[in-house]
Every structure is written in structure tokens, then in C-alpha cells.
Protein backbone atom coordinates (compact mmCIF):
# COMPACT_ATOMS: atom_id res chain seq x y z
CA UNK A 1 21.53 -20.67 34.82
CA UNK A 2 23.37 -23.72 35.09
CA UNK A 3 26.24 -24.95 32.34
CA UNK A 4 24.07 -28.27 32.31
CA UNK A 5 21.20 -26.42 31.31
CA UNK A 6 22.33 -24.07 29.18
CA UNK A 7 23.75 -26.96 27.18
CA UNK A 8 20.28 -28.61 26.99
CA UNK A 9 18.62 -25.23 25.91
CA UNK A 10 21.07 -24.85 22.92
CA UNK A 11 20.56 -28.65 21.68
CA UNK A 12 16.96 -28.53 22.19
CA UNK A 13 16.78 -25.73 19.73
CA UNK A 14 19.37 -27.47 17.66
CA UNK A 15 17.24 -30.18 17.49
CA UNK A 16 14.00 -28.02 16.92
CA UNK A 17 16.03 -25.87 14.10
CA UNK A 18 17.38 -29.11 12.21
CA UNK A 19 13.99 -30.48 12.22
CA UNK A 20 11.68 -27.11 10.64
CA UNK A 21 14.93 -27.48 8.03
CA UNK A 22 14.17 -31.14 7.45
CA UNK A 23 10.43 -30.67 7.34
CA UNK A 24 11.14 -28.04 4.59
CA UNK A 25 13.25 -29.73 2.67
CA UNK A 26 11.57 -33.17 2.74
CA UNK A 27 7.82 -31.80 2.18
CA UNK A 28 8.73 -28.86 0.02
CA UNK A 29 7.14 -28.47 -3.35
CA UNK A 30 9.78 -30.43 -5.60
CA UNK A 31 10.19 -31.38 -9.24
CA UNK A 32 8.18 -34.13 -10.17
CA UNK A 33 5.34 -33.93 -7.66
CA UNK A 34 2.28 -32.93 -7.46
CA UNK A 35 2.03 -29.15 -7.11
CA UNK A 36 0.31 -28.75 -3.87
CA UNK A 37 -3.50 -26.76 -4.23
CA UNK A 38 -3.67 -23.60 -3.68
CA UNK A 39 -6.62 -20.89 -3.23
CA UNK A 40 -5.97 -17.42 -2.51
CA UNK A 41 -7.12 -13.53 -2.37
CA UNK A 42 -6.13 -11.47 -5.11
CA UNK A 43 -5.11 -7.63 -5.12
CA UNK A 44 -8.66 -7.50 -7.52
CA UNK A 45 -10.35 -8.88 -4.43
CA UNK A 46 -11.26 -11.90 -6.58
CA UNK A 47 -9.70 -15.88 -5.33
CA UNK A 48 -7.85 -17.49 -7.26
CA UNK A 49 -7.13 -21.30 -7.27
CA UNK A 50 -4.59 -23.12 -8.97
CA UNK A 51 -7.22 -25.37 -10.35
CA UNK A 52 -8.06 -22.56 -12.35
CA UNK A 53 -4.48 -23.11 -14.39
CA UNK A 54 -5.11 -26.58 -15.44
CA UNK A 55 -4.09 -27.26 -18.93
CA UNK A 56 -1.70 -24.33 -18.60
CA UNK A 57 1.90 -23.85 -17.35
CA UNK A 58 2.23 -21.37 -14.14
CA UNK A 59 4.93 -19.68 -13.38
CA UNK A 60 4.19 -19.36 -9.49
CA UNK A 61 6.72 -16.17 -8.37
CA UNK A 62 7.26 -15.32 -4.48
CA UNK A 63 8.77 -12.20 -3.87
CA UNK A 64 8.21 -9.22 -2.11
CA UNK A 65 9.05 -5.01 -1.96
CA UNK A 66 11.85 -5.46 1.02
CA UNK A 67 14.19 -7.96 -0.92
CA UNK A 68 16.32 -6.29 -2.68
CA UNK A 69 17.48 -9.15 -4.96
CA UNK A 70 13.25 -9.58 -5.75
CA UNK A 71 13.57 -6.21 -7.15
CA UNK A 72 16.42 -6.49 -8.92
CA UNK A 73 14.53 -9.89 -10.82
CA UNK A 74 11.37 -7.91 -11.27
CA UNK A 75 12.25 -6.40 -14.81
CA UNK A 76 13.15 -10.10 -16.22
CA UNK A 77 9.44 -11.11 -14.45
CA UNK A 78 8.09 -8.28 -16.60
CA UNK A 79 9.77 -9.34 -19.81
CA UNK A 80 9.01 -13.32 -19.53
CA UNK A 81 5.31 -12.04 -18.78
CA UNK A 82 5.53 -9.86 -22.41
CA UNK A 83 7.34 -12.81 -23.93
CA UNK A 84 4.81 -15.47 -23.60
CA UNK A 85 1.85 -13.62 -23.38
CA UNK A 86 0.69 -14.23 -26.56
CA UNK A 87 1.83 -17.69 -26.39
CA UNK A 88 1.06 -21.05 -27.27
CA UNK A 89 2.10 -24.40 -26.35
CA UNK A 90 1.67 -28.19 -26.44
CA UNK A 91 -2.54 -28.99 -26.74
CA UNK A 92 -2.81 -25.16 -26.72
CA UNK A 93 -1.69 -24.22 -23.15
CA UNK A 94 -0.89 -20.81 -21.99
CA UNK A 95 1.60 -19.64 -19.75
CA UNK A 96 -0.61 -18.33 -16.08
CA UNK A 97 1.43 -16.22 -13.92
CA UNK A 98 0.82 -15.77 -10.07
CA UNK A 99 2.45 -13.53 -8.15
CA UNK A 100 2.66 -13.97 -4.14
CA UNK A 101 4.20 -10.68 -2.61
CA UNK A 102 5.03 -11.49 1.19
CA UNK A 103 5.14 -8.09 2.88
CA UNK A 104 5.89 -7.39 6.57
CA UNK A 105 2.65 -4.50 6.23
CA UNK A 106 1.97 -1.13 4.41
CA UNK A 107 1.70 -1.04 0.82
CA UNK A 108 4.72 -0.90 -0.94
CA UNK A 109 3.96 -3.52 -2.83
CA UNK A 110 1.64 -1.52 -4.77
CA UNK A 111 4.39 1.23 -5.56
CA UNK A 112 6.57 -1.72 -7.26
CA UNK A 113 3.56 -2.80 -8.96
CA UNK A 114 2.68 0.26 -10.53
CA UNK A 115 6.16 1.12 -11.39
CA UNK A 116 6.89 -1.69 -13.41
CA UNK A 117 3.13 -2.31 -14.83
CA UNK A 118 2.34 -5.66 -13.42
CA UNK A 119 -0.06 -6.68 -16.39
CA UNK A 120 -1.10 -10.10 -15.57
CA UNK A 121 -4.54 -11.05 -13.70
CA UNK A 122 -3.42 -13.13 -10.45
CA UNK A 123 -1.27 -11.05 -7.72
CA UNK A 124 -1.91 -11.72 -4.51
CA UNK A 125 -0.19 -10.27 -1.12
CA UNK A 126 0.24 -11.78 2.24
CA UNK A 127 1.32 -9.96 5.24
CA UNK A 128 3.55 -11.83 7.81
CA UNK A 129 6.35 -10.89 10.05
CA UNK A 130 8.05 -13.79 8.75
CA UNK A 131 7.80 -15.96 5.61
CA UNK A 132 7.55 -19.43 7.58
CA UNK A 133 4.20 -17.68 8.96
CA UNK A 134 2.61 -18.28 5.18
CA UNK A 135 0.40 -21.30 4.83
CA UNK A 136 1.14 -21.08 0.83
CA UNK A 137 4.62 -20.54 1.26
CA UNK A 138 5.47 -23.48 3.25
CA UNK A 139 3.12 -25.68 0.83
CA UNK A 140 5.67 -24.70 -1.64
CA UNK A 141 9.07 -25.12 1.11
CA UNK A 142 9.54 -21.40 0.30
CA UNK A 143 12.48 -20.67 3.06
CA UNK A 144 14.00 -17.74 0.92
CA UNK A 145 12.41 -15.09 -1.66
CA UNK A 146 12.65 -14.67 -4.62
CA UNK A 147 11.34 -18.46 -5.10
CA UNK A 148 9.91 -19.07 -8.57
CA UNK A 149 8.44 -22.40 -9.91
CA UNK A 150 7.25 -23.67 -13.02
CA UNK A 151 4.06 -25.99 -12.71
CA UNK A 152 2.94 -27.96 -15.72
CA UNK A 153 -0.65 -27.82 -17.64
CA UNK A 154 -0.32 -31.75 -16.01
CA UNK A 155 -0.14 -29.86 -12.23
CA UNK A 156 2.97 -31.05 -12.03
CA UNK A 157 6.08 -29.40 -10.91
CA UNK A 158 8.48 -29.00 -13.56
CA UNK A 159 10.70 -26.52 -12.22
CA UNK A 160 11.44 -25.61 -8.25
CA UNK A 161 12.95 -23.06 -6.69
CA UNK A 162 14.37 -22.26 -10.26
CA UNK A 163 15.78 -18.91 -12.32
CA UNK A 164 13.46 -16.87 -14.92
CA UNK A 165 16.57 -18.43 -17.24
CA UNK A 166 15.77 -21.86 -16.64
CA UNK A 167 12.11 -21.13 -17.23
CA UNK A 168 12.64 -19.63 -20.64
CA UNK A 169 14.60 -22.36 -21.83
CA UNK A 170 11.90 -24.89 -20.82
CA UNK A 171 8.98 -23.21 -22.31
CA UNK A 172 11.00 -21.87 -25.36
CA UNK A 173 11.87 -25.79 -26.15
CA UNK A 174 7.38 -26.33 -26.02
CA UNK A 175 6.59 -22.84 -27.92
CA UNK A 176 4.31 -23.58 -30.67
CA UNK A 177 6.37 -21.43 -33.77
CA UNK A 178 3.48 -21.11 -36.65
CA UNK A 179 0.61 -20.17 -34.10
């Protein structure tokens, strides 16, 4: 191959990288907005559609059993879930947890799940070779797991691409005390 077209190979996919980055940056799920609809297939074989949240936060978690630094997260997932559980806040809203686990294949997500008692009703798993192959995870400009994000009882993003830290702090500032 020729220097002249090797050169217009590499800038073409320059040009196709940059753009997939500005797509997902630009049309990415991000505070403020609208948090795009969602319905998917849960573990339960139920469907479950963020609709079903409204009037409650949702903590909306991306992970899955390869990443090591989703593992590591996974016991501060499991004590915000025991936390607020019992929770109230503003005009009664509950805090709604959904867990998306992006596997490659097999089940290891089960194994995790199991192993740290998953307790709440909406966990879901997708299996793609890649993440940018997930329909919900580009909705949400998901690039990188773990992504977390805190949607309001409004549907509203509040938080994106945030820490379990920042989350607490949010929802312990709306915590009804006397319940």
C-alpha cells in the first residue's frame, strides 16, 4: 500500500473515532436532561421500564463481572441499597435501583450476584462483545463501566456518570428524618 493511502486510511478513522467520541459526549445522558426511556428484560424474566420509577429517584448502575474496579464498587452498591431501603423522601419517593450487568457471555454475573445478595427487584444483563454494542448503554453515553446515575422522581437526571459518594450526599440532603 501506498504512503498516500495509508495516510488517508489513518485520518479516515481519525475522523470516524473523533466523531463516535463526539456523538457520545454530545448525546450522552447528562445532568439536567431528560433521562432517556428505557424498557428492558430482567434476570426475573419480567420488563422493566423506567416509567415504572416515576415519582422515585433511580439509581441506574452499569457494571459488569469482568471489571475489576465494578467489583471492587459492588460492596458500597450493596450498602447504599441497605441504606435507603427503607427510605423516604420529598412527596414520599423511594429510592429504585436498576442494575445493567454488560457481560461478554456465560454467567458470572450470577456468581457476583449471589455472593453479595443482590436484594433489589430490577437487574437486568446484556450480553455484547463490546459495550458500544448496547442500545441502553449508549442512550445513557456509557463509554466506560462502572457508570452510575442518579435520575430524579421528576425523570430528570440529577447525577451522571457520578460516585456512590456523590449519590449519598444528594439523597442524604432529601431524606425525610421523622418517617
Amino acid at each position: 500500500m501506498s504512503q498516500k493511502k495509508i495516510t488517508i486510511l489513518g485520518v479516515a478513522v481519525l475522523v470516524i473515532f473523533v466523531s463516535f467520541y463526539y456523538y457520545f459526549v454530545f448525546n450522552s445522558a447528562v445532568q439536567g436532561n431528560k433521562a432517556p426511556d428505557f424498557t428492558i428484560n430482567l434476570i426475573n424474566e419480567s420488563k422493566y421500564s423506567l416509567t415504572q420509577s416515576e415519582g422515585n429517584y433511580v439509581l441506574l448502575d452499569f457494571w459488569a463481572s469482568w471489571c475489576s474496579p465494578c467489583l471492587r464498587e459492588i460492596p458500597t452498591l450493596i450498602k447504599v441499597s441497605e441504606k435507603y431501603k427503607s427510605s423516604y423522601f420529598e412527596n414520599r419517593s423511594q429510592l429504585d435501583i436498576v442494575t445493567v450487568a454488560l457481560e461478554k457471555r456465560g454467567e458470572n454475573w450470577k456468581k457476583v450476584a449471589l455472593k453479595f445478595k443482590f436484594n433489589w427487584d430490577y437487574q437486568s444483563v446484556e450480553y455484547h462483545n463490546f459495550i458500544l454494542n448496547s442500545t441502553l448503554a449508549n442512550q445513557y453515553g456509557v463509554l466506560e463501566i462502572p457508570s452510575k446515575f442518579l435520575i430524579g422522581p421528576n425523570g430528570n437526571i440529577i447525577l451522571s456518570k457520578t460516585s456512590f459518594l456523590e449519590i449519598e450526599q444528594y439523597l442524604d440532603q432529601r431524606i425525610i428524618k421523622n418517617q
